[in-house]
PDB file of N, CA and C in Angstrom:
ATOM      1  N   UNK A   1      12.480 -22.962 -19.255  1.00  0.00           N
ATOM      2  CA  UNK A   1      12.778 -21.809 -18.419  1.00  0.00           C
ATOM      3  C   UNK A   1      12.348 -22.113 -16.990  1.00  0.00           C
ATOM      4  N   UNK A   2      13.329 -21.422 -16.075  1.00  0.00           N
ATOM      5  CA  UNK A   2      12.971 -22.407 -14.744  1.00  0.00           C
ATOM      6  C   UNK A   2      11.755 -21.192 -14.063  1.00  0.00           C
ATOM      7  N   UNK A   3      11.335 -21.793 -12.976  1.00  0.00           N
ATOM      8  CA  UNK A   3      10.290 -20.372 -12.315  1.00  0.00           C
ATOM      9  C   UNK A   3      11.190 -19.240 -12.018  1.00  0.00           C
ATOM     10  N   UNK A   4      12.030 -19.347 -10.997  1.00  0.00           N
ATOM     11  CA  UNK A   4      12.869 -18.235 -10.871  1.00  0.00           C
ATOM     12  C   UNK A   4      13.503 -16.972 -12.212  1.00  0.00           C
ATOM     13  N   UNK A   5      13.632 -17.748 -13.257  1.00  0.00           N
ATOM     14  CA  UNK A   5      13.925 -16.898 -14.512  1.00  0.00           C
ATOM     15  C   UNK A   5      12.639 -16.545 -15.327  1.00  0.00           C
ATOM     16  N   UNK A   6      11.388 -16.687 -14.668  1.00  0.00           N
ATOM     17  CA  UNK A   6      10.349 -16.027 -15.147  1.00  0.00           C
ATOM     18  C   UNK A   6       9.405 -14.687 -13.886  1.00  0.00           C
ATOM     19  N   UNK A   7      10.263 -15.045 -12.897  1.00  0.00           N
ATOM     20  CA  UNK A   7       9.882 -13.832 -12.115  1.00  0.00           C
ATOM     21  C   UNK A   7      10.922 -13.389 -11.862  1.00  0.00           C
ATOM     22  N   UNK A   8      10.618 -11.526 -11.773  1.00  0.00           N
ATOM     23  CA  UNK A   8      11.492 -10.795 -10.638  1.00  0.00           C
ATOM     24  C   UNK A   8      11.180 -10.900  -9.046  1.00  0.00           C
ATOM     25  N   UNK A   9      12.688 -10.676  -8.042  1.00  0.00           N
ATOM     26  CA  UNK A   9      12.425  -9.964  -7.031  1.00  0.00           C
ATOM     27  C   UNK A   9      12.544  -8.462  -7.141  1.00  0.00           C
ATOM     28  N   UNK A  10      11.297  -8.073  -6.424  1.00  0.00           N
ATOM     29  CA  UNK A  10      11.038  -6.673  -6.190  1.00  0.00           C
ATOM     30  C   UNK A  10      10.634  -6.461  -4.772  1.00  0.00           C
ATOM     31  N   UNK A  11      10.968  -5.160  -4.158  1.00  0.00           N
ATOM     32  CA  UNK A  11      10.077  -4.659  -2.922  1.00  0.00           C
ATOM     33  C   UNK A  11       9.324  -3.245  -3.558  1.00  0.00           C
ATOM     34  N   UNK A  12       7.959  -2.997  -2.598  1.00  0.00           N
ATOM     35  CA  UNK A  12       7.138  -2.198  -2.835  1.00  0.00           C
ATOM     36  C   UNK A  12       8.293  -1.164  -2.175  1.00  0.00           C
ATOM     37  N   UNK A  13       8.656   0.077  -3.186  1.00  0.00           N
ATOM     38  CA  UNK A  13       9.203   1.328  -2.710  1.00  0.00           C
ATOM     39  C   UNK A  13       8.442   1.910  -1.098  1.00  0.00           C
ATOM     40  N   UNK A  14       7.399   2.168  -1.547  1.00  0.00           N
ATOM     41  CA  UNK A  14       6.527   2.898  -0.427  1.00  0.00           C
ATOM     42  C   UNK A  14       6.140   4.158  -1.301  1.00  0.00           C
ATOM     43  N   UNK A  15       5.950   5.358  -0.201  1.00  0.00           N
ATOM     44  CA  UNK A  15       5.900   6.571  -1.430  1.00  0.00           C
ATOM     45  C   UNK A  15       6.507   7.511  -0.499  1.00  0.00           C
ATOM     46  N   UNK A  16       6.847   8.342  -1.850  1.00  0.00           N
ATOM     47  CA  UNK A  16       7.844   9.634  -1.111  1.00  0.00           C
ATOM     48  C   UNK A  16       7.304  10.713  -1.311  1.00  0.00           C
ATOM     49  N   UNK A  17       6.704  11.253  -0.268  1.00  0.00           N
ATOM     50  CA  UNK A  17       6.201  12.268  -0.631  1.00  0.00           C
ATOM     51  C   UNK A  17       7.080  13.909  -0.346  1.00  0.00           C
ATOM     52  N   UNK A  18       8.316  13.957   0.110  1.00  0.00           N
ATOM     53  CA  UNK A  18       8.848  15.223   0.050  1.00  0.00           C
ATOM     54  C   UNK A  18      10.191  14.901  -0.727  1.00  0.00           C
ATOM     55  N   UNK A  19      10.092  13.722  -1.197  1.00  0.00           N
ATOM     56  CA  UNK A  19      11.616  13.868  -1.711  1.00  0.00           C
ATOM     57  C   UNK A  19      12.576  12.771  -1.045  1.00  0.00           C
ATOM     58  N   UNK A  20      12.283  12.930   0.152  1.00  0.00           N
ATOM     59  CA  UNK A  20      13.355  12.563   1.161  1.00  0.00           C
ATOM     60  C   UNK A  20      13.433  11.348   1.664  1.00  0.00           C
ATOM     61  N   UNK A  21      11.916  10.956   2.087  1.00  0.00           N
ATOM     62  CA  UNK A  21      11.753   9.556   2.751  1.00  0.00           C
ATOM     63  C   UNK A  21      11.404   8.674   1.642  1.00  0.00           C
ATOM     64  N   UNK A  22      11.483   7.668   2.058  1.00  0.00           N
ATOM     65  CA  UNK A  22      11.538   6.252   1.420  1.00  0.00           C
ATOM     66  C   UNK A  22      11.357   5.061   2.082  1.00  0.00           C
ATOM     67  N   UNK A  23      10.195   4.948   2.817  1.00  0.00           N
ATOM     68  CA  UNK A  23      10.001   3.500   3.597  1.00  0.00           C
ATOM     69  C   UNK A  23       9.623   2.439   2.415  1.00  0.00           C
ATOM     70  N   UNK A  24      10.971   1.750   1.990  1.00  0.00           N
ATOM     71  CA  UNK A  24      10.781   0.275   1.698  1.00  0.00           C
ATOM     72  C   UNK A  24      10.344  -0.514   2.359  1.00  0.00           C
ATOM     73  N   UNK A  25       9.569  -1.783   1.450  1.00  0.00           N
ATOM     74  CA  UNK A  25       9.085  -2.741   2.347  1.00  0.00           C
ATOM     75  C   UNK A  25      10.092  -3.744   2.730  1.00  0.00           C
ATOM     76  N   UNK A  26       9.653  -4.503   3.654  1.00  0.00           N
ATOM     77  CA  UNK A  26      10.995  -5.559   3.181  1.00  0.00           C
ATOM     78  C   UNK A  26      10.930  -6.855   2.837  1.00  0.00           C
ATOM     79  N   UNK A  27       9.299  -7.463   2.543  1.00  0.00           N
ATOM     80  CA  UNK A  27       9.419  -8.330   1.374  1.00  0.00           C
ATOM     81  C   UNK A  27       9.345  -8.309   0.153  1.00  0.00           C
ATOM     82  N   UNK A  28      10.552  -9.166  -0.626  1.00  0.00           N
ATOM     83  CA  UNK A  28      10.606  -9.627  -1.445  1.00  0.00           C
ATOM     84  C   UNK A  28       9.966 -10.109  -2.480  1.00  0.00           C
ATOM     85  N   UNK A  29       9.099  -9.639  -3.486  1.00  0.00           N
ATOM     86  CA  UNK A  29       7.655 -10.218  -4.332  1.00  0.00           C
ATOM     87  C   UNK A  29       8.344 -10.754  -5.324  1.00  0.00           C
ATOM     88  N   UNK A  30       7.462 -11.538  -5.657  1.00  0.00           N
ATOM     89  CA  UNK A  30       7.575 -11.685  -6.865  1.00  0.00           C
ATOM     90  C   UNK A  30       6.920 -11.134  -8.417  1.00  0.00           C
ATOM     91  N   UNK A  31       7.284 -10.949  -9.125  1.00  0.00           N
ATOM     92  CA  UNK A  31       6.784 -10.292 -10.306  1.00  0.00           C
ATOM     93  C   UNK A  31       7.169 -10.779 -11.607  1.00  0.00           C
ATOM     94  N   UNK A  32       5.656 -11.359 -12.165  1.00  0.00           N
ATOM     95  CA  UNK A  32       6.112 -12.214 -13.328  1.00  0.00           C
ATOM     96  C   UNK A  32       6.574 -11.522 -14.198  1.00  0.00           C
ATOM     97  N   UNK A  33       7.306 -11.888 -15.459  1.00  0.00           N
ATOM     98  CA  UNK A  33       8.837 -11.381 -16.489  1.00  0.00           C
ATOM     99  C   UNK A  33       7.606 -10.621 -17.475  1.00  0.00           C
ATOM    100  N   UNK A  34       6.055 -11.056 -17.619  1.00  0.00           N
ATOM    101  CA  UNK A  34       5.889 -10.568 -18.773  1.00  0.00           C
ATOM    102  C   UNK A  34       5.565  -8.716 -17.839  1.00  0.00           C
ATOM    103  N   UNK A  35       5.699  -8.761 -17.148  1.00  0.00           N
ATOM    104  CA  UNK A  35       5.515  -7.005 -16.268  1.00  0.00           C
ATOM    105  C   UNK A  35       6.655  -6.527 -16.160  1.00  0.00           C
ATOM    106  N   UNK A  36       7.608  -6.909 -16.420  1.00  0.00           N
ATOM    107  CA  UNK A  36       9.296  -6.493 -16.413  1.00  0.00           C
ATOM    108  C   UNK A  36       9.423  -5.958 -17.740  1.00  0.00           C
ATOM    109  N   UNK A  37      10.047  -4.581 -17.818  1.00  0.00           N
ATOM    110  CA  UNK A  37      10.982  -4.336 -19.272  1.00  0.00           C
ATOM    111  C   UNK A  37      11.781  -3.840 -18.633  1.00  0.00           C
ATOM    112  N   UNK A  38      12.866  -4.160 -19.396  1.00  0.00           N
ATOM    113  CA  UNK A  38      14.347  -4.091 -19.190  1.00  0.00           C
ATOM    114  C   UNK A  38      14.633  -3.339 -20.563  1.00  0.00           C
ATOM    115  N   UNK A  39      15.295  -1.707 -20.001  1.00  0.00           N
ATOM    116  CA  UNK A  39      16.281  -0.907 -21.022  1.00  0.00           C
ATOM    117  C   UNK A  39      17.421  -0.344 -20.644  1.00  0.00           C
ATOM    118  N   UNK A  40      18.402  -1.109 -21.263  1.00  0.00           N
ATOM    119  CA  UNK A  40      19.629  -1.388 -21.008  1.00  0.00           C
ATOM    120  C   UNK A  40      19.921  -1.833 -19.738  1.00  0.00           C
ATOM    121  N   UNK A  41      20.717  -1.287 -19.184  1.00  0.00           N
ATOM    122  CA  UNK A  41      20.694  -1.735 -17.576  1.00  0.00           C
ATOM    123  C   UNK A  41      19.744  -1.021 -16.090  1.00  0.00           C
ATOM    124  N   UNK A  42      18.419  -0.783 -16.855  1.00  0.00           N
ATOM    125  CA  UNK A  42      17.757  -0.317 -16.159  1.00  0.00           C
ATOM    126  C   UNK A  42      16.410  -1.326 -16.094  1.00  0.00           C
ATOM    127  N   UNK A  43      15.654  -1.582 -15.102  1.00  0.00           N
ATOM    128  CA  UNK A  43      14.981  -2.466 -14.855  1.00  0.00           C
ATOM    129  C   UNK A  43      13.840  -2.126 -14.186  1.00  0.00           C
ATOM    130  N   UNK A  44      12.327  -1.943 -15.071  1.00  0.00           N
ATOM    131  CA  UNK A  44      11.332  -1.482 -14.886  1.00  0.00           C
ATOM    132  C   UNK A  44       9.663  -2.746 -14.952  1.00  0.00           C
ATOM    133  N   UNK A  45       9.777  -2.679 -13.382  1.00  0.00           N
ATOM    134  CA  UNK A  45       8.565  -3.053 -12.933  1.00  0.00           C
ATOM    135  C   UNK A  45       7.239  -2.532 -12.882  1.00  0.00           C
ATOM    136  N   UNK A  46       6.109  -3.368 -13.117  1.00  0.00           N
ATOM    137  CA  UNK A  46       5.056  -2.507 -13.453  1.00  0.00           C
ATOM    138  C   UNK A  46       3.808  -3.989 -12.904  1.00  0.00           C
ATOM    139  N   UNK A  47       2.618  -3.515 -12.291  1.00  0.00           N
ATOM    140  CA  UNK A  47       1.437  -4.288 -12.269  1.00  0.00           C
ATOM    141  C   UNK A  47       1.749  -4.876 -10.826  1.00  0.00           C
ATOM    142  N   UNK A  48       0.896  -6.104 -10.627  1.00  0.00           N
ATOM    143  CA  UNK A  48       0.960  -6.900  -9.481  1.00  0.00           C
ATOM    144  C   UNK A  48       2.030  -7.798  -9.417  1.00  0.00           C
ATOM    145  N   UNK A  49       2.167  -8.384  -8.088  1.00  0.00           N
ATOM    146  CA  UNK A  49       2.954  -9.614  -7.690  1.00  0.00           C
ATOM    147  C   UNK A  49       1.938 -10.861  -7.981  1.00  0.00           C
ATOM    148  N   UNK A  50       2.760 -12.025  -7.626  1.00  0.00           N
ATOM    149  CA  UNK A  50       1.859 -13.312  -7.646  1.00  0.00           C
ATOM    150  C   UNK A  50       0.911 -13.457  -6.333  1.00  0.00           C
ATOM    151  N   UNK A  51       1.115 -12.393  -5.143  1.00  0.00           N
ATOM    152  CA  UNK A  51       1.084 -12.580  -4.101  1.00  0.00           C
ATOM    153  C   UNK A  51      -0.566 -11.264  -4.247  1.00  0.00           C
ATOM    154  N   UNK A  52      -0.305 -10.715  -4.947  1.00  0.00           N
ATOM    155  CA  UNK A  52      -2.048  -9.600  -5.135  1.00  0.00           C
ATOM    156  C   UNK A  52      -1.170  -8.081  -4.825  1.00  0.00           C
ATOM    157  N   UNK A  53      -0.066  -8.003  -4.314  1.00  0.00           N
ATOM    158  CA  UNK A  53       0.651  -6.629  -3.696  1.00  0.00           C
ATOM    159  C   UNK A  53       0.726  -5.896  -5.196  1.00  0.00           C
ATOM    160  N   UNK A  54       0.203  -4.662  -4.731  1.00  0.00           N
ATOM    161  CA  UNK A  54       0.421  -3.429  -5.963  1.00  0.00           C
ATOM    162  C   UNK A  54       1.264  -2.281  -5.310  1.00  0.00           C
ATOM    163  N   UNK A  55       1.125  -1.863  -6.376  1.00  0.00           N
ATOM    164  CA  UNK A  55       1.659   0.063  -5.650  1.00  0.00           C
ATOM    165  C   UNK A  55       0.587   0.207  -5.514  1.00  0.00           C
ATOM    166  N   UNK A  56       0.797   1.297  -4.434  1.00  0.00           N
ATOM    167  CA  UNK A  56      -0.686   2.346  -4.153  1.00  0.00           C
ATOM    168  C   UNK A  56      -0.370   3.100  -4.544  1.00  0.00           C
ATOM    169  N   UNK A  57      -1.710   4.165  -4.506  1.00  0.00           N
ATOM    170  CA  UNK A  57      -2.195   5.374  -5.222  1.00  0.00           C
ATOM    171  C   UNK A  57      -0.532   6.549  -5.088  1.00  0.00           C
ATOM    172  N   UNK A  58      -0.440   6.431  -3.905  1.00  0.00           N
ATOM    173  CA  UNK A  58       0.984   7.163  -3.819  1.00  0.00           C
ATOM    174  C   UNK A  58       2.595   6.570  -3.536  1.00  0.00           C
ATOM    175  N   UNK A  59       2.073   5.437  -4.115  1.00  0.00           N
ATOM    176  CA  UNK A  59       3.318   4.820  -4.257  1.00  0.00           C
ATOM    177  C   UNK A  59       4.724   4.960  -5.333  1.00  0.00           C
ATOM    178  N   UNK A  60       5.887   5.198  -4.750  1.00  0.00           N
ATOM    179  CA  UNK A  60       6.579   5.295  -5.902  1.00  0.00           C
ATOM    180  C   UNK A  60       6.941   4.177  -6.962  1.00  0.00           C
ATOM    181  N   UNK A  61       6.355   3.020  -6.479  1.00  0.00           N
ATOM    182  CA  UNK A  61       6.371   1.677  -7.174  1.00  0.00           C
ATOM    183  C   UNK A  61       7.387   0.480  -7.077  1.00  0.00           C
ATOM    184  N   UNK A  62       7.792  -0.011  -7.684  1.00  0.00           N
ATOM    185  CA  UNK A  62       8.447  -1.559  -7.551  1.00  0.00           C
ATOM    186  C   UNK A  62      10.036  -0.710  -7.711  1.00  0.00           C
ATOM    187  N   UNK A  63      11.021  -1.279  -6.394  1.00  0.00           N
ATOM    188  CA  UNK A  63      12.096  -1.568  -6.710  1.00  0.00           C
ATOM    189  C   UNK A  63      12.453  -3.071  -6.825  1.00  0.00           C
ATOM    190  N   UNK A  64      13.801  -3.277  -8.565  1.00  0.00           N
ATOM    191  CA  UNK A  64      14.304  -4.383  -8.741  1.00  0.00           C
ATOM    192  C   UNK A  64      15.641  -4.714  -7.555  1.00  0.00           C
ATOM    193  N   UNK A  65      14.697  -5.669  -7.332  1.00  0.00           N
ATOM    194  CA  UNK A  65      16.124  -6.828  -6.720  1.00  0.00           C
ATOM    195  C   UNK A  65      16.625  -7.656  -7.065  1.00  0.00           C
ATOM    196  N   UNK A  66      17.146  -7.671  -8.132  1.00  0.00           N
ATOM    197  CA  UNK A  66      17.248  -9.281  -9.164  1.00  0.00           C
ATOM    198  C   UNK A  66      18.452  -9.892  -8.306  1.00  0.00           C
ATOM    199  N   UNK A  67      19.198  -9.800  -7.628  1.00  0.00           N
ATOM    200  CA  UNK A  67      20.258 -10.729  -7.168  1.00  0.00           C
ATOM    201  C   UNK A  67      19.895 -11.003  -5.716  1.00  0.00           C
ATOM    202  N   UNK A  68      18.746 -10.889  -5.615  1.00  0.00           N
ATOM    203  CA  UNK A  68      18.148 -11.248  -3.869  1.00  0.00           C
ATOM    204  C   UNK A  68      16.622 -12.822  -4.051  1.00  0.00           C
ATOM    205  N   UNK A  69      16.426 -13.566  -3.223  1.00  0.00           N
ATOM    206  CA  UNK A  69      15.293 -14.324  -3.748  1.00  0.00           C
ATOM    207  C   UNK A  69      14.096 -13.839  -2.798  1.00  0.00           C
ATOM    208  N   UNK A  70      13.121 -14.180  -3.424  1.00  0.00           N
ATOM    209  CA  UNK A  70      11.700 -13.699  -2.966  1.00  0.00           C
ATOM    210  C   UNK A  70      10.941 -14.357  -1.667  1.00  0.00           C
ATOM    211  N   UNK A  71      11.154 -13.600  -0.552  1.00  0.00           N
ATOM    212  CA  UNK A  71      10.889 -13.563   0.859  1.00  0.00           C
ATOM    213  C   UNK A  71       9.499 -13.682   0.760  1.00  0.00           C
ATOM    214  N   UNK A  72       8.705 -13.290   0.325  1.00  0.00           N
ATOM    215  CA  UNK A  72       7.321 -12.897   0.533  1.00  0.00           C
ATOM    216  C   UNK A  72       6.606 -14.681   0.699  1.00  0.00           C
ATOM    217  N   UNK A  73       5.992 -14.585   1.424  1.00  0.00           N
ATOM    218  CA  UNK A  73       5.418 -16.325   1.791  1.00  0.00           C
ATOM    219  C   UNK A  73       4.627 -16.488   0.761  1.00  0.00           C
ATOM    220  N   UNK A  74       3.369 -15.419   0.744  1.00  0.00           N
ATOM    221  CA  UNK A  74       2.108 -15.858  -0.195  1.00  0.00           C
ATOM    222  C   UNK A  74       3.183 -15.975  -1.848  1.00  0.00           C
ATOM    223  N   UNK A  75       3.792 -15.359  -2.146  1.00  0.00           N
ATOM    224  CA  UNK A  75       4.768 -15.421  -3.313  1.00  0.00           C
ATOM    225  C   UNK A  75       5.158 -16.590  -3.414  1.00  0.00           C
ATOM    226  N   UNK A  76       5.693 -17.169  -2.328  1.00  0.00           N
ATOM    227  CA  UNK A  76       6.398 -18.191  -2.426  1.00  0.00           C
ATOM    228  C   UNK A  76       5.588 -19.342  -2.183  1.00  0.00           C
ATOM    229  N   UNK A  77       4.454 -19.904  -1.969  1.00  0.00           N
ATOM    230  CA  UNK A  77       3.478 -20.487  -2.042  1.00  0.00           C
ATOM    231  C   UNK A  77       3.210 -20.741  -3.854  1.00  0.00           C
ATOM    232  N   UNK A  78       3.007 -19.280  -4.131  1.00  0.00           N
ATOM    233  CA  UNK A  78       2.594 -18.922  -5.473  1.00  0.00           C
ATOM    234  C   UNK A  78       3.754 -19.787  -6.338  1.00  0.00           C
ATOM    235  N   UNK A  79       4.480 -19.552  -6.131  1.00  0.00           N
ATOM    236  CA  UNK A  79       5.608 -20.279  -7.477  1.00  0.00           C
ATOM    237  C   UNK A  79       5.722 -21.821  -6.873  1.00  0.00           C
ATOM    238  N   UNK A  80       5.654 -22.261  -5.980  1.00  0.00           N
ATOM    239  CA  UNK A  80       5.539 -23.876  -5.204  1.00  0.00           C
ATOM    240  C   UNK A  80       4.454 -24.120  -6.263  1.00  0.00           C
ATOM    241  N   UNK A  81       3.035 -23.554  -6.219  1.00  0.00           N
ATOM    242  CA  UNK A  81       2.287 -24.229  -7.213  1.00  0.00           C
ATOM    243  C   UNK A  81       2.307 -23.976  -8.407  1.00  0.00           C
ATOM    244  N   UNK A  82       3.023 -22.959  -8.701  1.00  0.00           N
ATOM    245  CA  UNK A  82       3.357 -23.122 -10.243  1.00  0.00           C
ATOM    246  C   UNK A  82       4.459 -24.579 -11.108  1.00  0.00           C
ATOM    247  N   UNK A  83       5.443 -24.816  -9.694  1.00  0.00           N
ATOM    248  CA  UNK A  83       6.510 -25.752 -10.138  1.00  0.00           C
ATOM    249  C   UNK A  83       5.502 -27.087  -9.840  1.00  0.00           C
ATOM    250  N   UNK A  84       4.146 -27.256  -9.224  1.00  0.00           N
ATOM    251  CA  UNK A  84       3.757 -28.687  -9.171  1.00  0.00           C
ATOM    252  C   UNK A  84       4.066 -29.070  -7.632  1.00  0.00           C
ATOM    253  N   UNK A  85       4.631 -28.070  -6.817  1.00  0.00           N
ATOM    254  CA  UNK A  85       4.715 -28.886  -5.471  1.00  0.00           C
ATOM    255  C   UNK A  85       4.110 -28.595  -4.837  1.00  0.00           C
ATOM    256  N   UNK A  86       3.681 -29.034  -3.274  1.00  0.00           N
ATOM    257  CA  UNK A  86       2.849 -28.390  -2.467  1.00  0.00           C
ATOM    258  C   UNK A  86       3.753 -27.429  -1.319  1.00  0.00           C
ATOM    259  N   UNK A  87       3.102 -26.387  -0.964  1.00  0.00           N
ATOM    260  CA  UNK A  87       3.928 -25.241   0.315  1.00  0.00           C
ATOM    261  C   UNK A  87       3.013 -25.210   1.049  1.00  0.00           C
TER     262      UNK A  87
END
């Protein structure tokens, strides 16, 4: 299994607190597969990135980006040393 098919891309939602707003972040994390469940075509993130990023206390939590790749540097550092190379 390659690295990429063991993490998701996700961005931290932000939090909404009236409903209305929604400041996404706009990097890209990564999030290893065993924090992913997938029911049916719905795609639910949960816990940390490789990078230490959580939701906060009022966060609405992880949106999936599965057809985007993971922007986030410290992330991408993170899976460089998982594959054995240096970043």
């Amino acid at each position: 299994m390659s690295a990429a098919a063991e993490v998701l891309a996700a961005k931290l939602a932000g939090r909404c607190a009236n409903g209305l707003e929604r400041g996404q972040g706009t990097n890209l994390h990564a999030i290893p597969s065993s924090q992913v469940r997938r029911h049916g075509g719905h795609v639910e993130a949960t816990g940390k990135a490789l990078c230490g990023a959580a939701p906060g206390r009022r966060s609405v939590g992880w949106t999936a980006c599965e057809s985007h790749p993971v922007t986030c540097p410290r992330c991408q550092r993170a899976l460089a040393r998982g594959k054995g190379g240096a970043a």
